[in-house]
PDB file of N, CA and C in Angstrom:
ATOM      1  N   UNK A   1     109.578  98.526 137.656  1.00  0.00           N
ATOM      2  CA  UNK A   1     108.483  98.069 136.837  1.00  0.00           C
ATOM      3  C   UNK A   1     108.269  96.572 137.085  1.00  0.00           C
ATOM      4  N   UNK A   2     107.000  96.287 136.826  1.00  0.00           N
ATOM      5  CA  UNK A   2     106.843  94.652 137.273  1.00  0.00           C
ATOM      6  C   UNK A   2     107.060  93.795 136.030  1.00  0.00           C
ATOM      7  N   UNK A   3     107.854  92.778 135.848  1.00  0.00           N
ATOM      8  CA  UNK A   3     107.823  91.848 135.276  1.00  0.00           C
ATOM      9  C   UNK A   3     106.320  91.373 134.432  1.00  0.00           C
ATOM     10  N   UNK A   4     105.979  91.453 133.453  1.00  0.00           N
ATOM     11  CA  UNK A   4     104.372  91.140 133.059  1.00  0.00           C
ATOM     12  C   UNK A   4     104.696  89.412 132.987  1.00  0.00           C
ATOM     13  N   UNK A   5     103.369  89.300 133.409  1.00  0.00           N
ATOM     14  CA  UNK A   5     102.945  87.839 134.228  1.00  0.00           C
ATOM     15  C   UNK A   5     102.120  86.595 132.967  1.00  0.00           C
ATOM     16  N   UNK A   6     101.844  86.029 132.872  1.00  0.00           N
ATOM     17  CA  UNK A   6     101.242  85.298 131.754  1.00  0.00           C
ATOM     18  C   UNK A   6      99.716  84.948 132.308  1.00  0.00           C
ATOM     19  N   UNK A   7      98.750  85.115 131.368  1.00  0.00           N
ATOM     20  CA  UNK A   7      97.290  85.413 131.640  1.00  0.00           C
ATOM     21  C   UNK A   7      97.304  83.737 131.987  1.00  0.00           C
ATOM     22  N   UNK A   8      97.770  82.498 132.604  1.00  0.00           N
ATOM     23  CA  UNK A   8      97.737  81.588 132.859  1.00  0.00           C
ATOM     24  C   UNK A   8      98.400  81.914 134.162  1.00  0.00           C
ATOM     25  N   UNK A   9      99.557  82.620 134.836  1.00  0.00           N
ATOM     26  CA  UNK A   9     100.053  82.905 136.173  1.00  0.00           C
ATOM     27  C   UNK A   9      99.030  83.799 136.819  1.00  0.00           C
ATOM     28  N   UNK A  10      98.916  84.529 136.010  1.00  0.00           N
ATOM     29  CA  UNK A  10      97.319  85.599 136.540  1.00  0.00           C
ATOM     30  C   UNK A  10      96.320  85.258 137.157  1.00  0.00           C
ATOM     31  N   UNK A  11      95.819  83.915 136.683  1.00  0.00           N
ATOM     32  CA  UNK A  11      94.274  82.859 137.047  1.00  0.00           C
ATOM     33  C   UNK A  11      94.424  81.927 137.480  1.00  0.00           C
ATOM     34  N   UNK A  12      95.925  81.372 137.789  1.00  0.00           N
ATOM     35  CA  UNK A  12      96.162  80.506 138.125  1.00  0.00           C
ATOM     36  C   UNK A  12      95.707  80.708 139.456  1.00  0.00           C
ATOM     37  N   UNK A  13      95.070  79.118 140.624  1.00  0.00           N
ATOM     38  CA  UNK A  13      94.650  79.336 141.562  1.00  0.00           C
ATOM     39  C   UNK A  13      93.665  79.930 142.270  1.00  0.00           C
ATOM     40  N   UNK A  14      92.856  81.201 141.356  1.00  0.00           N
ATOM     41  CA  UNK A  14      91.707  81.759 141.772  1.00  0.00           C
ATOM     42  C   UNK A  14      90.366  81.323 141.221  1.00  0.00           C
ATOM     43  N   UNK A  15      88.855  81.053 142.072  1.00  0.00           N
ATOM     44  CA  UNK A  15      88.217  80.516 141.029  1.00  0.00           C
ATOM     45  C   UNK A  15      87.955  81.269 139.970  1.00  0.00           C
ATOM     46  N   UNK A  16      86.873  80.416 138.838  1.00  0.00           N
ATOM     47  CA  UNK A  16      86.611  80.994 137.530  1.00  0.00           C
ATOM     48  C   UNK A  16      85.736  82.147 137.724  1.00  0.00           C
ATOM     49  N   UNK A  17      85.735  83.178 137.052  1.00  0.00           N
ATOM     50  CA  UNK A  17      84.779  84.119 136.442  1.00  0.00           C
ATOM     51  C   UNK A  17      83.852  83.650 135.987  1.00  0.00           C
ATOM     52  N   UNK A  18      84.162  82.508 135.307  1.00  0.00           N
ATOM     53  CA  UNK A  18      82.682  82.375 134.600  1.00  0.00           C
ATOM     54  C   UNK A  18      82.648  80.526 134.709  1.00  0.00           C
ATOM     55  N   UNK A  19      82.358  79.808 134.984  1.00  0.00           N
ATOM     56  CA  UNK A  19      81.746  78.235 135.223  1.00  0.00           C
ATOM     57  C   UNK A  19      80.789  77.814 133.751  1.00  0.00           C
ATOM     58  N   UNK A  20      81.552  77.347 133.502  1.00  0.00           N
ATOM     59  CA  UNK A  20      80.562  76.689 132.474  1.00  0.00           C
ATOM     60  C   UNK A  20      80.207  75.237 132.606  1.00  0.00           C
ATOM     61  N   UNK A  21      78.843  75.216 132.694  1.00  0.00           N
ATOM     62  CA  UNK A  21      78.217  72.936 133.152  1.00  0.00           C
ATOM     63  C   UNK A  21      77.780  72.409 131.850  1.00  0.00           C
ATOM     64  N   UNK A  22      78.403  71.887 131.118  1.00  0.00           N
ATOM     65  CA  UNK A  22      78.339  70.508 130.218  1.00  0.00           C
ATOM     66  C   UNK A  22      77.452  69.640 130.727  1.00  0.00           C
ATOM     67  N   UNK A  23      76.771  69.634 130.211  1.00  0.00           N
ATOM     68  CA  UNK A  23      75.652  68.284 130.830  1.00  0.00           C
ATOM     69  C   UNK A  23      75.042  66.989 130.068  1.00  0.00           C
ATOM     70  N   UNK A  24      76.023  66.972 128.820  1.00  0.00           N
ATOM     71  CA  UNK A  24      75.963  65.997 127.712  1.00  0.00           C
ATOM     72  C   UNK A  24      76.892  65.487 126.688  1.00  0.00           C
ATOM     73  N   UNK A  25      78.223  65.930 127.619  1.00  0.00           N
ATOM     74  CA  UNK A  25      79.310  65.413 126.828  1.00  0.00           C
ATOM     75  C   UNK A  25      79.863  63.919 126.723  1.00  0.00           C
ATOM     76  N   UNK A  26      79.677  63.486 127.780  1.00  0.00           N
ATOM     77  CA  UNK A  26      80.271  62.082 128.334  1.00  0.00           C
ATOM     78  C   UNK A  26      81.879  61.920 127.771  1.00  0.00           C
ATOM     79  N   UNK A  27      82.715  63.028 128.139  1.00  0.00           N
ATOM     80  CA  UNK A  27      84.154  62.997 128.299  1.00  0.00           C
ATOM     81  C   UNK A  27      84.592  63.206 126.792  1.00  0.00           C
ATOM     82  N   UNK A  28      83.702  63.587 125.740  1.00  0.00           N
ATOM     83  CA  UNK A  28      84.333  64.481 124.813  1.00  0.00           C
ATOM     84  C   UNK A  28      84.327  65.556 124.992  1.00  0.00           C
ATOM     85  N   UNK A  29      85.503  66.415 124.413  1.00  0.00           N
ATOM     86  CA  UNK A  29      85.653  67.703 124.647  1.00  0.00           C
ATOM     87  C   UNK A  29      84.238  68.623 124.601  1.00  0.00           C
ATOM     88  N   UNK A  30      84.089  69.364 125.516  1.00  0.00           N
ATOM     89  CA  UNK A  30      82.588  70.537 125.705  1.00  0.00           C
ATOM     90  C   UNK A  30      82.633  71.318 124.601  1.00  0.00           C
ATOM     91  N   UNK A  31      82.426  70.764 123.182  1.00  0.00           N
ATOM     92  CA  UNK A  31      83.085  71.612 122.090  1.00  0.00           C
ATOM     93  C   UNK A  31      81.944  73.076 122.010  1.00  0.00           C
ATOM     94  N   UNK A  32      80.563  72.746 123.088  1.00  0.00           N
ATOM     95  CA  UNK A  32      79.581  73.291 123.041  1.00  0.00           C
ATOM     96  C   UNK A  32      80.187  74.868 123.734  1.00  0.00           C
ATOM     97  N   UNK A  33      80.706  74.833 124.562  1.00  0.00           N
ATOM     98  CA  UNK A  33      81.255  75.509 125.153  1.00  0.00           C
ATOM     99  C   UNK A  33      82.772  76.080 125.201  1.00  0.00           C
ATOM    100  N   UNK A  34      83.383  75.473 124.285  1.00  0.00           N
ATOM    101  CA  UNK A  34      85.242  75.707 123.648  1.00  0.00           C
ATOM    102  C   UNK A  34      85.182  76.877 123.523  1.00  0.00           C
ATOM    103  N   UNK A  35      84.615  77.640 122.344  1.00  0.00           N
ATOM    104  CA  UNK A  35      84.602  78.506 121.811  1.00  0.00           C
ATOM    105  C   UNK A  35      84.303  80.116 122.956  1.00  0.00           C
ATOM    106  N   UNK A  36      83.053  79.786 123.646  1.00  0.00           N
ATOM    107  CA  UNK A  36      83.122  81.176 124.468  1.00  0.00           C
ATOM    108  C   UNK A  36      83.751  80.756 125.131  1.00  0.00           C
ATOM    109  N   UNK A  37      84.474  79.730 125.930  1.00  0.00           N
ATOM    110  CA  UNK A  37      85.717  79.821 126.910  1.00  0.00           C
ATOM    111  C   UNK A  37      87.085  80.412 126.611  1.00  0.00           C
ATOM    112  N   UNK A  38      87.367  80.252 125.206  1.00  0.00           N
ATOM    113  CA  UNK A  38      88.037  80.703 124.382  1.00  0.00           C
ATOM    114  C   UNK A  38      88.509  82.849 124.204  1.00  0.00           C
ATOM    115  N   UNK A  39      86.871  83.057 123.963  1.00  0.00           N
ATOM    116  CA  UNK A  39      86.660  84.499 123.962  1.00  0.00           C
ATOM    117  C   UNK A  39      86.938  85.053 125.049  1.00  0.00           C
ATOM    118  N   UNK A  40      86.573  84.438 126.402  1.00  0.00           N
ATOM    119  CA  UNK A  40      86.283  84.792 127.686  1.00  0.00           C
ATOM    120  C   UNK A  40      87.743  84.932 128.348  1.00  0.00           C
ATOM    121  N   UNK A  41      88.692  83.996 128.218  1.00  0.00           N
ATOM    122  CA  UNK A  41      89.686  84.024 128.201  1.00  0.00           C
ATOM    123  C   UNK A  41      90.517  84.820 127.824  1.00  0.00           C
ATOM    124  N   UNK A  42      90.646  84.967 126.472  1.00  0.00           N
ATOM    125  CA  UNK A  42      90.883  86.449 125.640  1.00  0.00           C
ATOM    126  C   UNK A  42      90.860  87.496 126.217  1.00  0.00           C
ATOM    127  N   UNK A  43      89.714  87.918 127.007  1.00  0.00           N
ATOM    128  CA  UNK A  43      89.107  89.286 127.614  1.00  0.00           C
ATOM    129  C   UNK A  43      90.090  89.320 128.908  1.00  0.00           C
ATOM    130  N   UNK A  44      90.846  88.526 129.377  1.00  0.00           N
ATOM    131  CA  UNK A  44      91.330  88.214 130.712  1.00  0.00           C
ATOM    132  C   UNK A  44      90.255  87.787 131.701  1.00  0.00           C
ATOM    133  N   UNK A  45      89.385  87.053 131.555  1.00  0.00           N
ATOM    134  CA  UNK A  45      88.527  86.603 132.492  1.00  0.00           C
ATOM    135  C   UNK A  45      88.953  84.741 132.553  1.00  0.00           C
ATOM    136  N   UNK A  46      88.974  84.749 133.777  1.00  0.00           N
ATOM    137  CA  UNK A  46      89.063  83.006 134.172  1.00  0.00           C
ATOM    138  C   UNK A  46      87.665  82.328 133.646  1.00  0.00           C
ATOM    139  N   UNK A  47      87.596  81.226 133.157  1.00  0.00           N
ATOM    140  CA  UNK A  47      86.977  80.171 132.871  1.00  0.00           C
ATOM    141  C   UNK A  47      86.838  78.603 133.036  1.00  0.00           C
ATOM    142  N   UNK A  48      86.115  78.152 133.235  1.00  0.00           N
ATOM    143  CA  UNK A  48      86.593  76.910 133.324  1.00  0.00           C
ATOM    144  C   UNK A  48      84.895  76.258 132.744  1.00  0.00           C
ATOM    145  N   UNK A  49      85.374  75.087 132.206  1.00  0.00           N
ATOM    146  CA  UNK A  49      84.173  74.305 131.930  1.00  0.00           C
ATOM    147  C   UNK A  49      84.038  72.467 132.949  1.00  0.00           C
ATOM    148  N   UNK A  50      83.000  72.290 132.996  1.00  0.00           N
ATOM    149  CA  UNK A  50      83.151  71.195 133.684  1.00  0.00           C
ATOM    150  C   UNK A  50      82.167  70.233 132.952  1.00  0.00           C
ATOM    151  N   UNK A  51      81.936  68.849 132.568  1.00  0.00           N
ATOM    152  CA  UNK A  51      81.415  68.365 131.901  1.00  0.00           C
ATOM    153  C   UNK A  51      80.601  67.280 133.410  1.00  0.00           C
ATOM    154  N   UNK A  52      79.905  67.347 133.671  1.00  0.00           N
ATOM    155  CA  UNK A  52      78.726  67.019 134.266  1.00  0.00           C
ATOM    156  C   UNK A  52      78.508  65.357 134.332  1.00  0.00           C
ATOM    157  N   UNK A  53      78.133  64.986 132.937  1.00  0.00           N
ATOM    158  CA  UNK A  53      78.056  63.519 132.927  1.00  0.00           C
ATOM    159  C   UNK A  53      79.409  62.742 132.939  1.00  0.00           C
ATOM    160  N   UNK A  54      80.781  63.095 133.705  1.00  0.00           N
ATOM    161  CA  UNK A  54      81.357  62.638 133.927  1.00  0.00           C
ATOM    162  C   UNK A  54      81.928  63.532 135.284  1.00  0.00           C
ATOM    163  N   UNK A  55      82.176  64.371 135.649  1.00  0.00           N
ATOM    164  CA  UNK A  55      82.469  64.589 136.861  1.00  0.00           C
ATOM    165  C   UNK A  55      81.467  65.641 137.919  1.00  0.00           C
ATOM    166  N   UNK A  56      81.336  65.372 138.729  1.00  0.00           N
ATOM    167  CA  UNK A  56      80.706  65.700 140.001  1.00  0.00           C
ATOM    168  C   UNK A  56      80.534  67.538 140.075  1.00  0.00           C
ATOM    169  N   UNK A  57      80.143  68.251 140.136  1.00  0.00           N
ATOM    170  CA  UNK A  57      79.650  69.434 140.728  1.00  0.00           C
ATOM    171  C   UNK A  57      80.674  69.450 142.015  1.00  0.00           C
ATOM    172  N   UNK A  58      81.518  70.392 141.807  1.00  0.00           N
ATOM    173  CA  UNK A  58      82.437  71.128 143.138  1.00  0.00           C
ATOM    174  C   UNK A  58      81.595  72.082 143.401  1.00  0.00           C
ATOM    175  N   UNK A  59      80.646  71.571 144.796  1.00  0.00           N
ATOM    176  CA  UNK A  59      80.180  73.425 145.204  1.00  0.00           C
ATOM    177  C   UNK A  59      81.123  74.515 145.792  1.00  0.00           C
ATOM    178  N   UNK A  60      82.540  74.871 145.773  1.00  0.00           N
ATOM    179  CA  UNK A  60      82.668  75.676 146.139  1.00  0.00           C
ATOM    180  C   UNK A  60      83.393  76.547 144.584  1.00  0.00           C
ATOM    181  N   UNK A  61      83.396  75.979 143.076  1.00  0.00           N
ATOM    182  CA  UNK A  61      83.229  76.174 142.245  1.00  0.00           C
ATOM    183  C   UNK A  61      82.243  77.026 141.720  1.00  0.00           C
ATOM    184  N   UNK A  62      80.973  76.324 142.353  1.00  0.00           N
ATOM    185  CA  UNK A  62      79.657  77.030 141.746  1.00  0.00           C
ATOM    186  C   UNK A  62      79.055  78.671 143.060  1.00  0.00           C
ATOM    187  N   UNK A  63      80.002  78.099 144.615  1.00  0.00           N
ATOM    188  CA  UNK A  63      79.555  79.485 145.104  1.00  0.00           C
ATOM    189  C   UNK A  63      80.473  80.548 144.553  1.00  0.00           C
ATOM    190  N   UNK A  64      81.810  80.076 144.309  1.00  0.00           N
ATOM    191  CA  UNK A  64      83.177  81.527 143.800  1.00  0.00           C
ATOM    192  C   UNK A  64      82.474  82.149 142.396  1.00  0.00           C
ATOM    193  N   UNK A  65      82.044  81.714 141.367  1.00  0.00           N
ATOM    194  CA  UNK A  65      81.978  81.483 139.877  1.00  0.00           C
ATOM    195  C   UNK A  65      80.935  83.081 140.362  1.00  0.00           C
ATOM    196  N   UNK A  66      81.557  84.011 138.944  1.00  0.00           N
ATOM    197  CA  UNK A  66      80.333  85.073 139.024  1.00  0.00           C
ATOM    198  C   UNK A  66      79.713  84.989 138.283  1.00  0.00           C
ATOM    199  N   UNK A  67      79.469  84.606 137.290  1.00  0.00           N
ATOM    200  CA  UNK A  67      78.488  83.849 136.328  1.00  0.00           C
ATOM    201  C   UNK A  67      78.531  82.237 136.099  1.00  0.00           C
ATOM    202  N   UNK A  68      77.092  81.417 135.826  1.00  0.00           N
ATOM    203  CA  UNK A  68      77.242  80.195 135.778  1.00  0.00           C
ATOM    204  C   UNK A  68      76.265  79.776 134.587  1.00  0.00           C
ATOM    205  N   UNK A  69      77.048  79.417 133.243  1.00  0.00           N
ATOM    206  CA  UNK A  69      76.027  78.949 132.017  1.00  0.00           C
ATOM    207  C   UNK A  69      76.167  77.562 131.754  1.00  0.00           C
ATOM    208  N   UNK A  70      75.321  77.150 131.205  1.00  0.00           N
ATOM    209  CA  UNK A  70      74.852  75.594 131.197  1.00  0.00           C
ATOM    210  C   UNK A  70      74.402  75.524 129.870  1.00  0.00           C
ATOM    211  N   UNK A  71      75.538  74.353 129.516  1.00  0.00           N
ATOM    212  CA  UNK A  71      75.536  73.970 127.710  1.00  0.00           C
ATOM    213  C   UNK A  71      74.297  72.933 127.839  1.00  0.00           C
ATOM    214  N   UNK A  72      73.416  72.834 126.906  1.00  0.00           N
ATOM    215  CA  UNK A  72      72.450  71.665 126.484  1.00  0.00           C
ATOM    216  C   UNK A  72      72.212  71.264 125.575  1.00  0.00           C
ATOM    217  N   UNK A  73      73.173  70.635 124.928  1.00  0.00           N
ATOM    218  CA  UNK A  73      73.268  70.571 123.444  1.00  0.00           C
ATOM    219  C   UNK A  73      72.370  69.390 122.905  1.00  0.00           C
ATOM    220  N   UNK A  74      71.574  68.820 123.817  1.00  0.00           N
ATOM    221  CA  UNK A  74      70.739  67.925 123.518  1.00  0.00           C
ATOM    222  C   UNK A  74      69.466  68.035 124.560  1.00  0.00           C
ATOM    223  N   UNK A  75      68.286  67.531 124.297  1.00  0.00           N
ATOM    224  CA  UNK A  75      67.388  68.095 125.334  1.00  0.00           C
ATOM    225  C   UNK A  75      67.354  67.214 126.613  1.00  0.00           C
ATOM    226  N   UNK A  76      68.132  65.927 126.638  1.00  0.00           N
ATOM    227  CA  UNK A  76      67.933  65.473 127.625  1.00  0.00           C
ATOM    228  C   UNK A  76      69.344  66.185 128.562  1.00  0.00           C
ATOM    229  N   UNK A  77      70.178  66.708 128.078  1.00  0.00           N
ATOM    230  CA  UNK A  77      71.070  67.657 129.038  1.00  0.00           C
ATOM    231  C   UNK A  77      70.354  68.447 129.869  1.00  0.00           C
ATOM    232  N   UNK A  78      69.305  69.422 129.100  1.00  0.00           N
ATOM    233  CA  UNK A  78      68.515  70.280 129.361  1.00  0.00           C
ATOM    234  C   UNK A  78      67.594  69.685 131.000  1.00  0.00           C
ATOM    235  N   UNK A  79      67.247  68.567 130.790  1.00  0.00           N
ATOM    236  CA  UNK A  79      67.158  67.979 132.052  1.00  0.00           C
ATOM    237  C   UNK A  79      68.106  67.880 133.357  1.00  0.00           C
ATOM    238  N   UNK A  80      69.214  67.841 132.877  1.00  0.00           N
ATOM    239  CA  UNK A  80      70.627  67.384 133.378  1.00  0.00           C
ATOM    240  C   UNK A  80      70.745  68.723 134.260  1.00  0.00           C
ATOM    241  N   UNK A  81      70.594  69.494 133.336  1.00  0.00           N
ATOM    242  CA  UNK A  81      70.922  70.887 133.572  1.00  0.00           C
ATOM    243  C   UNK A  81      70.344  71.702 134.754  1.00  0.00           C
ATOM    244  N   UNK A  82      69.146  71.570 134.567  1.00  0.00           N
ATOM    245  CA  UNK A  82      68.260  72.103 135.658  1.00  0.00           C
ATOM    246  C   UNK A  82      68.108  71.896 136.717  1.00  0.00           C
TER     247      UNK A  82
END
């Protein structure tokens, strides 16, 4: 029987399932986005969030990612975003 693995050894290293882009945090927590990363996680799906107005777009992040949602918690994100 296999040893069961921890849903952090599981995802470790592979990209996310799901990408989430912050585009108006400026290095406070994506609280916009905590919560379904949270759920998503739960389900055993990888996640990751990236906050935008402080770090750069990894494209090989955004080609692996099988879904990609974009927080805009303000409308000039919404710019950011697009």
């Amino acid at each position: 029987m296999e040893p069961k693995r921890s849903m952090k050894n599981r995802l470790q290293g592979r990209p996310p399932d799901v990408l989430a882009l912050s585009c108006y945090e400026l290095g406070r927590p994506p609280s916009g986005v905590a919560g379904a990363l949270a759920h998503l996680r739960a389900a055993g799906l990888s996640a990751r969030a990236v906050d935008l107005s402080i770090d750069p777009l990894q494209p090989d992040l955004l080609a692996h990612a099988r879904f990609v949602s974009i927080s805009t918690p303000m409308h000039t994100a919404l710019r950011l975003g697009i």
